[in-house]
C-alpha atoms as a PDB file:
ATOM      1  CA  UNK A   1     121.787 129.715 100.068  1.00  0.00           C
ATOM      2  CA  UNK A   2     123.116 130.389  96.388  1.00  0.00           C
ATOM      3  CA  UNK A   3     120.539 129.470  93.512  1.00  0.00           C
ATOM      4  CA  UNK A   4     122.596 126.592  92.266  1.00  0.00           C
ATOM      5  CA  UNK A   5     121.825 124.628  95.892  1.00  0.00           C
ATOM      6  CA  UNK A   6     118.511 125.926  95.975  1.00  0.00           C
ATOM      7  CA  UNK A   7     117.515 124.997  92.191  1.00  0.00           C
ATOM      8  CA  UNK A   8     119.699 121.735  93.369  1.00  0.00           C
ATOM      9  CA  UNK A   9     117.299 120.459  96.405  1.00  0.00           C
ATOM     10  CA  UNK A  10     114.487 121.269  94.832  1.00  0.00           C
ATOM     11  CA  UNK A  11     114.893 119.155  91.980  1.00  0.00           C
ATOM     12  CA  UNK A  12     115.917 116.396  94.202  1.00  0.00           C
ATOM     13  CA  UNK A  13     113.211 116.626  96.579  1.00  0.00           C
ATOM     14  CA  UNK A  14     110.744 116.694  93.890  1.00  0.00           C
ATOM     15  CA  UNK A  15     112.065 113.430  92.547  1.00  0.00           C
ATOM     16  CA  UNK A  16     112.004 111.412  95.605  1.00  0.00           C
ATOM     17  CA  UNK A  17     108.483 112.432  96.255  1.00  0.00           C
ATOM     18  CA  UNK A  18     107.731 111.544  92.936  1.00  0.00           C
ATOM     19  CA  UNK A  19     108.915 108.520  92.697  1.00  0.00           C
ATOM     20  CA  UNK A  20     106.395 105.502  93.225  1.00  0.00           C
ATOM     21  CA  UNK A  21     106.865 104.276  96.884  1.00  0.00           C
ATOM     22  CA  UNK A  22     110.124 104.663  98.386  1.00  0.00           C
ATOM     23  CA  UNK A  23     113.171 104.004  96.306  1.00  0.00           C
ATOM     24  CA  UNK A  24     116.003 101.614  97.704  1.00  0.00           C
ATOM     25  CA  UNK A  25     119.260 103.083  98.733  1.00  0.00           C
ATOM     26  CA  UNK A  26     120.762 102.298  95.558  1.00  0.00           C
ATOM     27  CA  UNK A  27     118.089 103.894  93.468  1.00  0.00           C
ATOM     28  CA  UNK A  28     117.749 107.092  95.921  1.00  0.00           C
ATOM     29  CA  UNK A  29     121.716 107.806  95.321  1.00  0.00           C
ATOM     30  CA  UNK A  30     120.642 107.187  91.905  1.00  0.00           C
ATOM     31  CA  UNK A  31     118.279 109.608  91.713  1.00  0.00           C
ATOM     32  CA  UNK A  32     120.615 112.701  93.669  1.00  0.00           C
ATOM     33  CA  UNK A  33     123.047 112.029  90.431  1.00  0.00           C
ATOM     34  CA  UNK A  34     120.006 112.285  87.860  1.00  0.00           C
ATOM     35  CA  UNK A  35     119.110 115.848  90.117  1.00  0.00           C
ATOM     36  CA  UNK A  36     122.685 117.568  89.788  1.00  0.00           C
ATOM     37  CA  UNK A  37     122.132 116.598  86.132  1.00  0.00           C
ATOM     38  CA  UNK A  38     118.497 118.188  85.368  1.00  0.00           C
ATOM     39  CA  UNK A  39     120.179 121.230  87.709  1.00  0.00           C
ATOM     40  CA  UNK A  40     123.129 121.438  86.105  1.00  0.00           C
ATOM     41  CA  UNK A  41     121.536 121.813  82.670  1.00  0.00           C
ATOM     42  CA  UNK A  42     119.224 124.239  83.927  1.00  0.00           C
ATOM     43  CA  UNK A  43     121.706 126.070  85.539  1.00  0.00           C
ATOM     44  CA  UNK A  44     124.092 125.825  82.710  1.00  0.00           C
ATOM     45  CA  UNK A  45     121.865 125.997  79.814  1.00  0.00           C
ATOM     46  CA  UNK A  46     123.708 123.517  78.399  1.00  0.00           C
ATOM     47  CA  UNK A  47     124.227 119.714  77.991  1.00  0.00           C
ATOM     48  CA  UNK A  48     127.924 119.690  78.039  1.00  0.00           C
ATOM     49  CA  UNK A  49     129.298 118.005  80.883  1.00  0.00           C
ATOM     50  CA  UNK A  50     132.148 120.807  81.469  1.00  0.00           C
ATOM     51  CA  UNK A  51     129.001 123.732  81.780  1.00  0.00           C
ATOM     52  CA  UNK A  52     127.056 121.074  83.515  1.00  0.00           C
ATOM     53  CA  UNK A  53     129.199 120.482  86.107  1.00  0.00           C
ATOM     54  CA  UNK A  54     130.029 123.829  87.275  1.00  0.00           C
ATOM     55  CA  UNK A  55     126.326 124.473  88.338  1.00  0.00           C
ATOM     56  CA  UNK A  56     126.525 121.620  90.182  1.00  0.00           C
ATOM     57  CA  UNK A  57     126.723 122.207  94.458  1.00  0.00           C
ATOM     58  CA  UNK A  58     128.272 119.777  95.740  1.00  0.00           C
ATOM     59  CA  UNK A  59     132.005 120.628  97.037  1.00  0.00           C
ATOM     60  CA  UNK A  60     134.268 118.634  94.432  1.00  0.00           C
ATOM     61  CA  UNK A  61     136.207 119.719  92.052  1.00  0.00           C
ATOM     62  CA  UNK A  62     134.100 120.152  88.425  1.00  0.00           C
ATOM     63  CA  UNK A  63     136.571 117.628  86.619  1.00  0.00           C
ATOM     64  CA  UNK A  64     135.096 114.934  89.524  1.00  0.00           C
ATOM     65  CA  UNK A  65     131.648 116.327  88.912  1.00  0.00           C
ATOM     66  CA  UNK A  66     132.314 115.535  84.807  1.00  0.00           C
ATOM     67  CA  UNK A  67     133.610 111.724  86.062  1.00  0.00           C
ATOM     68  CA  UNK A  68     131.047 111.321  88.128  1.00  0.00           C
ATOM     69  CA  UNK A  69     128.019 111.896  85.508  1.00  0.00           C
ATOM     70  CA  UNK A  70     130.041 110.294  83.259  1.00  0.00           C
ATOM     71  CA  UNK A  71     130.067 107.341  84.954  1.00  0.00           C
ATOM     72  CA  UNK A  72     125.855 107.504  85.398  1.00  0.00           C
ATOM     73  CA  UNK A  73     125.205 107.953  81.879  1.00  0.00           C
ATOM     74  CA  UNK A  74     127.799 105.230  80.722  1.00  0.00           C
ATOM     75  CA  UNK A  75     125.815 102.857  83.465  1.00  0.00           C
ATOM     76  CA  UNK A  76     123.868 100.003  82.004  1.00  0.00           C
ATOM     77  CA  UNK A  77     121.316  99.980  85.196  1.00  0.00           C
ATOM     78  CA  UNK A  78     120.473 103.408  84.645  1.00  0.00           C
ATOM     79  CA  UNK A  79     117.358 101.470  82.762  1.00  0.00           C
ATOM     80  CA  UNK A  80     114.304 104.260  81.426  1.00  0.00           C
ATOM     81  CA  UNK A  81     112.089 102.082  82.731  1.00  0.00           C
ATOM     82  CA  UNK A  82     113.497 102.298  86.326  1.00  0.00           C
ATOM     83  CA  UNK A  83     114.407 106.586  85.929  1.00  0.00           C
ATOM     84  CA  UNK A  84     112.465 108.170  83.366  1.00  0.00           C
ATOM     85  CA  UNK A  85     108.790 106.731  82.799  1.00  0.00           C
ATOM     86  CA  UNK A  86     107.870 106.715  86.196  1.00  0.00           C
ATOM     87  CA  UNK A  87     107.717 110.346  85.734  1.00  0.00           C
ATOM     88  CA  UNK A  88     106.643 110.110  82.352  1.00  0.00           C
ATOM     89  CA  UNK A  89     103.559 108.632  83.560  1.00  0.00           C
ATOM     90  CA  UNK A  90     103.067 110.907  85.964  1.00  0.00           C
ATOM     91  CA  UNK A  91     103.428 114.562  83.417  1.00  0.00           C
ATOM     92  CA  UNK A  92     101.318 112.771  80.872  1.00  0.00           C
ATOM     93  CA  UNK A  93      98.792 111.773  83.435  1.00  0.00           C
ATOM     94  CA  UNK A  94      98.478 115.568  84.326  1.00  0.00           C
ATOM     95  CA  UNK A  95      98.931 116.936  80.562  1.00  0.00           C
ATOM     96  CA  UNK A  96      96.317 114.518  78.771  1.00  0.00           C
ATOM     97  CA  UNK A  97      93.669 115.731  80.986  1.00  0.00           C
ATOM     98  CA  UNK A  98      93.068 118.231  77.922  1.00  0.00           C
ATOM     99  CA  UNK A  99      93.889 117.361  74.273  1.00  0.00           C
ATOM    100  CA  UNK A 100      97.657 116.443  74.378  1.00  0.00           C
ATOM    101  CA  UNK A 101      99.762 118.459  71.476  1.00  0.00           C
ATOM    102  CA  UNK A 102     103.147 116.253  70.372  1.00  0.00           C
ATOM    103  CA  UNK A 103     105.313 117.499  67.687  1.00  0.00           C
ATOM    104  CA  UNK A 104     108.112 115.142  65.701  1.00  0.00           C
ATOM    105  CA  UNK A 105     111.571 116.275  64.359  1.00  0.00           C
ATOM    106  CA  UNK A 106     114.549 115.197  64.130  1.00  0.00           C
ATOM    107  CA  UNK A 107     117.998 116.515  65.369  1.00  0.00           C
ATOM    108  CA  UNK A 108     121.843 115.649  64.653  1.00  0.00           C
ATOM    109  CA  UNK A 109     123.116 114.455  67.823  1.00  0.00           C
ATOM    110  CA  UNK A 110     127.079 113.183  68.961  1.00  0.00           C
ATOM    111  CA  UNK A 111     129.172 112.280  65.966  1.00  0.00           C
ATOM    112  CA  UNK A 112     127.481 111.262  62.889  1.00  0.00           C
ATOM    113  CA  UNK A 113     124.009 110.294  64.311  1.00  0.00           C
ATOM    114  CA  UNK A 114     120.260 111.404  64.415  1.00  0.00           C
ATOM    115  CA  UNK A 115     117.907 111.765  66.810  1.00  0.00           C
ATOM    116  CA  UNK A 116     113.979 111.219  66.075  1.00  0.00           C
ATOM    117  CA  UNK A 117     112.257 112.433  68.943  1.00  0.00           C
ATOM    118  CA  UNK A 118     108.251 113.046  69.558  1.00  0.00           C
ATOM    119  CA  UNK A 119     107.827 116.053  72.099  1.00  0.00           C
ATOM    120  CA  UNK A 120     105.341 116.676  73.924  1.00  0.00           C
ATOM    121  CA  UNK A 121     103.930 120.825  73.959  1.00  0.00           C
ATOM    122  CA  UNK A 122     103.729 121.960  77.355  1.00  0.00           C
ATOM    123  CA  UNK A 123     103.767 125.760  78.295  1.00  0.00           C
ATOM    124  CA  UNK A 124     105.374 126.904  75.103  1.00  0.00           C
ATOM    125  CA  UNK A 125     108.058 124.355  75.321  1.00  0.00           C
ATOM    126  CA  UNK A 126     108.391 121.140  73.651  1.00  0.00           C
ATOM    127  CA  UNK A 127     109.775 118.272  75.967  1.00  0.00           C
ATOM    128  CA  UNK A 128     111.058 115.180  74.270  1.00  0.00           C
ATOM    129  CA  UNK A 129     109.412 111.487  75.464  1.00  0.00           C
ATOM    130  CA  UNK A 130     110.060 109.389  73.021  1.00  0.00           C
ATOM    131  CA  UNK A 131     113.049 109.097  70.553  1.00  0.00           C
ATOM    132  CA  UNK A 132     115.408 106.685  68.443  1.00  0.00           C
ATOM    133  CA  UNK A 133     118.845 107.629  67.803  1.00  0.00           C
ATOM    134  CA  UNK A 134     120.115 106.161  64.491  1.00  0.00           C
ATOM    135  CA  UNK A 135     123.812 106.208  62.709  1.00  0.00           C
ATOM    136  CA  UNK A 136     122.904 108.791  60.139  1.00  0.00           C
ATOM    137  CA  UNK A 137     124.439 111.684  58.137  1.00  0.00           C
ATOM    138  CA  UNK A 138     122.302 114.892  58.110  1.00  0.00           C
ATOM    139  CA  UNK A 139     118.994 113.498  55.885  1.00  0.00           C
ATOM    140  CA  UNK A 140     115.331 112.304  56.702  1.00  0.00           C
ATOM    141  CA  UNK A 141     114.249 108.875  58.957  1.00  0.00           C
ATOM    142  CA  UNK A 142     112.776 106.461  57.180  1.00  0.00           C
ATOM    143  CA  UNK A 143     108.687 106.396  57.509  1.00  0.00           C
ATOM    144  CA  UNK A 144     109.516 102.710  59.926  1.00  0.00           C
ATOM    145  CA  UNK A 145     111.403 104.940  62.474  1.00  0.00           C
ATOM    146  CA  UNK A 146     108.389 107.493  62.170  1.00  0.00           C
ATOM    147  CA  UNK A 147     106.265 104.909  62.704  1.00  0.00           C
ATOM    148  CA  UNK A 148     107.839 103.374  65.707  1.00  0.00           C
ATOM    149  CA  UNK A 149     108.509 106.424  67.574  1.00  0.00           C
ATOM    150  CA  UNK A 150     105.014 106.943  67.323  1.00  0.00           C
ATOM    151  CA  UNK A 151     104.109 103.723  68.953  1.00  0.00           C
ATOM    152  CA  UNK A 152     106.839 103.794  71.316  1.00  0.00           C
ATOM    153  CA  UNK A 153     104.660 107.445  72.563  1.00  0.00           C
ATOM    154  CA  UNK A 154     101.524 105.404  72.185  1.00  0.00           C
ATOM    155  CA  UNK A 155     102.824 102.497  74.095  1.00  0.00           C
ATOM    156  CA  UNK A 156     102.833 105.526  77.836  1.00  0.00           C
ATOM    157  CA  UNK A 157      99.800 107.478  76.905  1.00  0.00           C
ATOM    158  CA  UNK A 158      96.764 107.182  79.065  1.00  0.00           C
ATOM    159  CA  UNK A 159      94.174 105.526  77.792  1.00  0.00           C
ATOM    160  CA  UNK A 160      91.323 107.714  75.748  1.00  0.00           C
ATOM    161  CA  UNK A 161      93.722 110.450  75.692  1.00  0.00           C
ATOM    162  CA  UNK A 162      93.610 113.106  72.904  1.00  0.00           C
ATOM    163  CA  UNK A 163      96.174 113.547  70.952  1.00  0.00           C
ATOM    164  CA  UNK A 164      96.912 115.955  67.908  1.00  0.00           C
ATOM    165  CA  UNK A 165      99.921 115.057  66.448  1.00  0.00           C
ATOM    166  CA  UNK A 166     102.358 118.359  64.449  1.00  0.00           C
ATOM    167  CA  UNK A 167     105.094 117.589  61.576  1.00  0.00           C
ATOM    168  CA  UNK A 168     107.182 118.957  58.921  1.00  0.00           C
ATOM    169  CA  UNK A 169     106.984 117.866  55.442  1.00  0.00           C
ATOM    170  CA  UNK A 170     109.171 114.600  56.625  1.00  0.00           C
ATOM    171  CA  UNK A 171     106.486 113.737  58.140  1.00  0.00           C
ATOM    172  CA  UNK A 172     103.498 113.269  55.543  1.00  0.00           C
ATOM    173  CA  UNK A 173     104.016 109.419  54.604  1.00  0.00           C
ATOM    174  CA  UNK A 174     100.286 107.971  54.299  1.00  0.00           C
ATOM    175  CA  UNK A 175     101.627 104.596  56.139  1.00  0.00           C
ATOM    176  CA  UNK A 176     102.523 107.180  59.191  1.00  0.00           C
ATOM    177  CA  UNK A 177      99.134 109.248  58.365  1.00  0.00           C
ATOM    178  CA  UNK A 178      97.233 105.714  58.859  1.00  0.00           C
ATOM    179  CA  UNK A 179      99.005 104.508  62.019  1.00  0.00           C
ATOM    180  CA  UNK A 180      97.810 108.144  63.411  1.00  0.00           C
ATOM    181  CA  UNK A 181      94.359 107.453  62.455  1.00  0.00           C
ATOM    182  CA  UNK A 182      94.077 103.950  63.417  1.00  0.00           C
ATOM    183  CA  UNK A 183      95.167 104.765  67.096  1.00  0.00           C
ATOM    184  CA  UNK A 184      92.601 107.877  67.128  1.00  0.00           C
ATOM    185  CA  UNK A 185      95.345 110.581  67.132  1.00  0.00           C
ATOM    186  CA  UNK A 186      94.021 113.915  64.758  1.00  0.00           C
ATOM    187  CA  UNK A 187      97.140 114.942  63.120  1.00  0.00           C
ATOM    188  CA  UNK A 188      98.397 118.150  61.250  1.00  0.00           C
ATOM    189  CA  UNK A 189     101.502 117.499  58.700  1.00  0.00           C
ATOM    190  CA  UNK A 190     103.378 119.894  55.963  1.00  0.00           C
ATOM    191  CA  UNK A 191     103.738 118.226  52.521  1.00  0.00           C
ATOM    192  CA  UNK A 192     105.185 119.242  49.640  1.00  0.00           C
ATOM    193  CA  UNK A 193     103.645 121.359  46.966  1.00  0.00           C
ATOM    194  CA  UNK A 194     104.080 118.666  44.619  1.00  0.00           C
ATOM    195  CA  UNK A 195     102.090 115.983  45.759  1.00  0.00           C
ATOM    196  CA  UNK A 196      99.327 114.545  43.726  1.00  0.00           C
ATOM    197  CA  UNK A 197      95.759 115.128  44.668  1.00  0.00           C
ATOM    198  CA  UNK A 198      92.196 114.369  43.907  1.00  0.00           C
ATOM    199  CA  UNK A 199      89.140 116.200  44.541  1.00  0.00           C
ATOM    200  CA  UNK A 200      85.563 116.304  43.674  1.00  0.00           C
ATOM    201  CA  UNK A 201      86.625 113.684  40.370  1.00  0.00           C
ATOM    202  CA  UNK A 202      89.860 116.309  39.592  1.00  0.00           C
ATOM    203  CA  UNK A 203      93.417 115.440  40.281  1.00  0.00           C
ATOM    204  CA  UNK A 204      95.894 118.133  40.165  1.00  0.00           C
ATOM    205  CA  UNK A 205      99.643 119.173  42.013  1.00  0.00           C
ATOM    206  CA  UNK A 206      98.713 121.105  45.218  1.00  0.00           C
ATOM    207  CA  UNK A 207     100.474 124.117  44.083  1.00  0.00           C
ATOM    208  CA  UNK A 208      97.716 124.545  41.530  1.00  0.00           C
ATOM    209  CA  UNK A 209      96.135 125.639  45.090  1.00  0.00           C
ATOM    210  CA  UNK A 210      98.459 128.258  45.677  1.00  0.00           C
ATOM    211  CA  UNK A 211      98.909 129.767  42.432  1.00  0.00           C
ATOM    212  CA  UNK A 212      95.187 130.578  43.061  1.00  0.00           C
ATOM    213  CA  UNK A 213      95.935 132.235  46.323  1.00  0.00           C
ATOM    214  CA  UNK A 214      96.239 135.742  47.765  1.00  0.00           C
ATOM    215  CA  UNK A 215      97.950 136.824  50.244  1.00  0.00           C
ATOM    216  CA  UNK A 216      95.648 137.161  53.676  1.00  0.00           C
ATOM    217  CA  UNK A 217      93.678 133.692  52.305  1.00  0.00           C
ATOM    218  CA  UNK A 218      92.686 130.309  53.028  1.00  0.00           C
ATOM    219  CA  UNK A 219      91.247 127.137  50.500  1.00  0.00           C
ATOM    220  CA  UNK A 220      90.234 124.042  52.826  1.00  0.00           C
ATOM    221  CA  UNK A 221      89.506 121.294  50.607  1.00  0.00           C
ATOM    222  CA  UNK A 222      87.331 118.480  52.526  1.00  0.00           C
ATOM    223  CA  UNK A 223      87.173 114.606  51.382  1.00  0.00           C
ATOM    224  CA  UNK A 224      90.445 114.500  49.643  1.00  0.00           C
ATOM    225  CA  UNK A 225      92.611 111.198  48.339  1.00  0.00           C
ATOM    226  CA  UNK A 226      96.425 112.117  48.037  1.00  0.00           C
ATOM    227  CA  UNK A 227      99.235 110.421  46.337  1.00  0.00           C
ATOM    228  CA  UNK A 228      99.087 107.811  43.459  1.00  0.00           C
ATOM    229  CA  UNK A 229      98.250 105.428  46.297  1.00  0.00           C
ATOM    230  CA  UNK A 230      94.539 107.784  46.212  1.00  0.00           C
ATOM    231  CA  UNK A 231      95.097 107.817  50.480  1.00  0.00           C
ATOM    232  CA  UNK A 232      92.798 109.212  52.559  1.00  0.00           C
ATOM    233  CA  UNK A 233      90.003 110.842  52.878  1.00  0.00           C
ATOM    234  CA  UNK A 234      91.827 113.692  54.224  1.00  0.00           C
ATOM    235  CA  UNK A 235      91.781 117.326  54.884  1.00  0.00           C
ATOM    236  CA  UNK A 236      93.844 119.410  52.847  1.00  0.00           C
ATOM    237  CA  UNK A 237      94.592 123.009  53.506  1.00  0.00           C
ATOM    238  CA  UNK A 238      96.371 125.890  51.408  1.00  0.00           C
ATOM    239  CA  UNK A 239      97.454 129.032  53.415  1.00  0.00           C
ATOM    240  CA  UNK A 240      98.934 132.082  52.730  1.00  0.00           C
ATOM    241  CA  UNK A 241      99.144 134.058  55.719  1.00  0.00           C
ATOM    242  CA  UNK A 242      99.580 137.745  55.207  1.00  0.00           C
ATOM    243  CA  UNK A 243     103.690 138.985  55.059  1.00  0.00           C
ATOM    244  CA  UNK A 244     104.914 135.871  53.902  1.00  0.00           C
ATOM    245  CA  UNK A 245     106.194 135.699  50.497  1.00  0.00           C
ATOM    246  CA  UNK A 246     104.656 132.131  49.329  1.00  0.00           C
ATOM    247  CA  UNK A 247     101.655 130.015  50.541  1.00  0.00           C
ATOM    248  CA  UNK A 248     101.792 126.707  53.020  1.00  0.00           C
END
């Protein structure tokens, strides 16, 4: 049995045992299409239909393999809520049974749009369960989108699961940091070196913080309000981890 028939079954016997009570015909041939795809990307280690398709086992010709996803992705019944998050429920079930670790970013995807997508960390791999594709040039989401993506996560999580939330300097917009707090999530964002911040009574640029830092060092500043806006309190820590040539 080659590997592509083996990875190929495996996939697609692990689906329709997954899959809450027995799917319907329609749904099961369904599902066999959505299994040469997950294989096929595997296989391929890639998401273009062309390199997809030749990893797929099934006899045809790879041009028919390319018409045939084709038509499943380009199918308006292939609904997420029908395909996707009955799994999703399952692999978060599982995960959040320790302290669940989801990471945003955001990716340029097809022809002129961007992808926000919320991953969740999961054996040193980051696998994406919530996103919002927008018409967009290369540039940064606006702190809505952030907002809703986060919800949209929020909206399959089991209930009293932990959550620690990981993002890039995009990703620091108080209105973001107080949906995170409001739906108990701890949360761990980059922000600029710029940004406003008061202390103790003393306001000051947070890279006053590094130019007071060695290499190999750490300042962790407790009970701090940030912005003009004076959000928080918050935690707010200044790294600068030995070889690297500047603090975080």
């Amino acid at each position: 049995m080659s590997d592509n028939l083996r990875r190929y079954r495996a996939i697609r016997d692990a689906l329709i045992q997954w899959y809450p009570g027995h799917p319907p015909g329609i749904v099961a041939r369904h599902l066999t299409t959505l299994a040469a795809l997950i294989s096929g990307i595997v296989g391929s280690q890639s998401t273009q239909l062309p390199s997809v398709a030749t990893k797929i086992p099934d006899g045809t010709k790879p041009e028919s393999r390319v018409k045939r996803l084709t038509r499943w992705l380009d199918n308006a019944r292939i609904l997420e809520e029908v395909y996707f998050l009955p799994y999703v429920d399952i692999l978060l079930a599982q995960l959040a049974l320790e302290t669940l670790v989801v990471v945003m970013d955001g990716s340029v995807v097809g022809r002129g749009c961007l992808a926000l997508m919320l991953h969740v960390v999961y054996k040193g791999r980051a696998l994406p369960l919530a996103w919002r594709v927008r018409q967009s040039p290369k540039g940064h989401c606006p702190e809505e989108l952030h907002i809703a993506v986060v919800e949209l996560m929020s909206s399959v999580l089991p209930e009293r699961a932990q959550v620690v939330f990981l993002g890039d300097g995009e990703f620091d917009g108080t209105a973001l940091q107080a949906t995170l707090s409001n739906m108990g999530w701890s949360y761990v964002c980059r922000t600029a070196m710029s940004t406003i911040a008061t202390w103790e009574g003393e306001t000051f640029r947070l890279d006053v913080l590094g130019a007071c830092l060695q290499p190999g060092r750490l300042i962790a500043l407790k009970e701090v309000s940030i912005t003009g806006d004076a959000y928080g309190p918050v935690m707010v820590l200044c790294c600068w981890a030995a070889g690297y040539q500047e603090p975080l």
